[in-house]
C-alpha atoms as a PDB file:
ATOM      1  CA  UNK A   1     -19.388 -90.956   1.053  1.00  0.00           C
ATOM      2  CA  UNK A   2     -15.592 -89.689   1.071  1.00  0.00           C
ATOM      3  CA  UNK A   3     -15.202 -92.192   3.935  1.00  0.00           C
ATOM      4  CA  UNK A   4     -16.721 -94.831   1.655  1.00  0.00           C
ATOM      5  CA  UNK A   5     -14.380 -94.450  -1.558  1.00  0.00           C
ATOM      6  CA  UNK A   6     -11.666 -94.262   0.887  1.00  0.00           C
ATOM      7  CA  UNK A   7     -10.329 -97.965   0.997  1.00  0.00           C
ATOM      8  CA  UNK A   8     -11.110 -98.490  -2.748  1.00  0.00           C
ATOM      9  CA  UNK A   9      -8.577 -98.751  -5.189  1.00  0.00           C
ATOM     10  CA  UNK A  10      -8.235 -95.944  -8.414  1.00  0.00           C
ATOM     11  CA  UNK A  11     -10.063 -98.216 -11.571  1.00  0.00           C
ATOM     12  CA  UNK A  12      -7.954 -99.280 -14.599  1.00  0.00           C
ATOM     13  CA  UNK A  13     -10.617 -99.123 -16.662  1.00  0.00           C
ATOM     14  CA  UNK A  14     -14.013 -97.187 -16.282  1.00  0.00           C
ATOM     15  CA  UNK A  15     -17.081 -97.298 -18.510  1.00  0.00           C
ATOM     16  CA  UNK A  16     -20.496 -95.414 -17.960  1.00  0.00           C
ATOM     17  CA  UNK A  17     -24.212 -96.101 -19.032  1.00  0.00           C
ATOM     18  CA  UNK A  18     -26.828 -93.436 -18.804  1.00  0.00           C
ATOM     19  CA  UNK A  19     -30.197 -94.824 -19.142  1.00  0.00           C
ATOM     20  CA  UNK A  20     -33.187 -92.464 -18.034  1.00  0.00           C
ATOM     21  CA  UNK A  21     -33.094 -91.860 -14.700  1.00  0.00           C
ATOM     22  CA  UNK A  22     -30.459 -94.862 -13.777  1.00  0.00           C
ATOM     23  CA  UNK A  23     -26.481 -94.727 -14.515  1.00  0.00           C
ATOM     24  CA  UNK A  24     -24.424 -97.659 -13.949  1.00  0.00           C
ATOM     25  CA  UNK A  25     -20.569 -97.470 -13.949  1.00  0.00           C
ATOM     26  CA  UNK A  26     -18.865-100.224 -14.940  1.00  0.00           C
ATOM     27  CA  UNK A  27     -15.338-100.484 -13.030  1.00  0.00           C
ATOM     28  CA  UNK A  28     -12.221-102.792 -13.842  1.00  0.00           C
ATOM     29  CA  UNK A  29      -9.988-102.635 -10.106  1.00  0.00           C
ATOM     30  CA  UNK A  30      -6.956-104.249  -8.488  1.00  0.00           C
ATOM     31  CA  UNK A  31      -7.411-105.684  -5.878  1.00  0.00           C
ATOM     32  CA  UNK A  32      -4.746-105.595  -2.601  1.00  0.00           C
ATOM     33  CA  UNK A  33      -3.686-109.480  -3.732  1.00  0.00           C
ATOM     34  CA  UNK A  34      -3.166-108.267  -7.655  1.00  0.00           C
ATOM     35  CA  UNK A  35      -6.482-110.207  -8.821  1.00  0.00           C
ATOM     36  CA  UNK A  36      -8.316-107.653 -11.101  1.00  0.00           C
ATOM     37  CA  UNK A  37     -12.255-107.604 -10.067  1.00  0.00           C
ATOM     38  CA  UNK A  38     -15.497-105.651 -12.097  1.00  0.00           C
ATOM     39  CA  UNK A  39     -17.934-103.708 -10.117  1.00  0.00           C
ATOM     40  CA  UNK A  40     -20.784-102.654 -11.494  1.00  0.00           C
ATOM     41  CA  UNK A  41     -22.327 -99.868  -9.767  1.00  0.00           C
ATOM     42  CA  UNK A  42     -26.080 -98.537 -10.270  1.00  0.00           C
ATOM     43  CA  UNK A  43     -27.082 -95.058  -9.116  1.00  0.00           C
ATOM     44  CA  UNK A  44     -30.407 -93.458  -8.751  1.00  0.00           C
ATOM     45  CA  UNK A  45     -32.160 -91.294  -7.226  1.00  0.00           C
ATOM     46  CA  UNK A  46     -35.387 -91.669  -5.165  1.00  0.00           C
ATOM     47  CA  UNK A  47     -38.610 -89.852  -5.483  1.00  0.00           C
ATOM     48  CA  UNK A  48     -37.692 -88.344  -2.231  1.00  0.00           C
ATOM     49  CA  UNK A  49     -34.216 -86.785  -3.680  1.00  0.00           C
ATOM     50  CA  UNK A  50     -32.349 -89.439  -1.824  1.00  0.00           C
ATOM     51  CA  UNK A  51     -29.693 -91.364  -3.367  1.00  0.00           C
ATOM     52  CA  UNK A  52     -29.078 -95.008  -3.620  1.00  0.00           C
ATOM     53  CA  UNK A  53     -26.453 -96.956  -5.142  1.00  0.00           C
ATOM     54  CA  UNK A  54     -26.705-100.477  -5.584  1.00  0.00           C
ATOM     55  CA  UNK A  55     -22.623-102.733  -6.256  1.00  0.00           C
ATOM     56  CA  UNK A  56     -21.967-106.059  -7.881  1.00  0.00           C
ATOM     57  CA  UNK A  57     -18.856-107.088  -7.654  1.00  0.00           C
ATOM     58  CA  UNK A  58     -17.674-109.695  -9.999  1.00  0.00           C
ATOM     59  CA  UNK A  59     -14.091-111.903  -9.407  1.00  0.00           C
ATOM     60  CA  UNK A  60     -12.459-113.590 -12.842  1.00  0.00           C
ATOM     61  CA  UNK A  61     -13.758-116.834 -11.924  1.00  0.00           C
ATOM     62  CA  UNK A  62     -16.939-115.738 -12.011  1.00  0.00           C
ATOM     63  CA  UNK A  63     -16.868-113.247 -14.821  1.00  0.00           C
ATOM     64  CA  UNK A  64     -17.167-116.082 -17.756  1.00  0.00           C
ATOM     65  CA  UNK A  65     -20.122-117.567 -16.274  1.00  0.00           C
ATOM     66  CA  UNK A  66     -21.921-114.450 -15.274  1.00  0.00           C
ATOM     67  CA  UNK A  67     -21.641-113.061 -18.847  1.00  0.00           C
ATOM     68  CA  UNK A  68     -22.943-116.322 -20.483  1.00  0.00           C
ATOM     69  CA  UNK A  69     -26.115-116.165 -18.308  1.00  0.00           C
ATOM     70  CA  UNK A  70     -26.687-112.640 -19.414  1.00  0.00           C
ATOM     71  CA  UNK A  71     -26.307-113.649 -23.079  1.00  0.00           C
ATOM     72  CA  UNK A  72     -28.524-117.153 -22.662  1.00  0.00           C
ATOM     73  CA  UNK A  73     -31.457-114.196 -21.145  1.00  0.00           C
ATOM     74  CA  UNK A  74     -30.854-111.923 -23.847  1.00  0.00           C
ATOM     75  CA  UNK A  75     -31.003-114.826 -26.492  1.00  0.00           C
ATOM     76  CA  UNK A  76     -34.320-116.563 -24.939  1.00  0.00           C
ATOM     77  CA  UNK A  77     -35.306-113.279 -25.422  1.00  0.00           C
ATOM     78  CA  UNK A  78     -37.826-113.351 -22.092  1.00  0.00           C
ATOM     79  CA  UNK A  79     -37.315-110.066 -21.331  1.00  0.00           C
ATOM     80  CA  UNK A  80     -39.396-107.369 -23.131  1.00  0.00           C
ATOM     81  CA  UNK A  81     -37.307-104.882 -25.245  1.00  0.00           C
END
């Protein structure tokens, strides 16, 4: 995994969420042409002790319209709480 983090640049800004067995790290970066990005990393592990980690990556053009969707779900309120 050393390898993996290797080629990723340091966060500016880092947030975490612990939610049972789940934590997802929410991760403001640079990237190499100075365009800041969001990854949003879940990591869990498996019933057989392995684990897995799961990476969205989100660009600024994207971010507005991602967010909205979430908020339109959240509002239609179609998912159970």
């Amino acid at each position: 995994m050393a390898e993996e983090n290797k080629n990723k640049p340091e966060p500016i800004y880092s947030q975490t969420l612990k939610t049972g067995s789940r934590t997802f790290f929410f991760d403001v970066r640079k990237a190499k042409t100075g365009d800041e990005y969001l990854t949003i990393t879940e990591s869990r592990i498996q019933k057989n002790g392995e684990k897995m980690r799961n990476t969205i990556f989100l660009f600024k053009d994207d971010f507005k319209e991602f967010c909205q969707n979430l908020v339109d779900i959240a509002d239609k309120n179609v998912m159970p709480v």
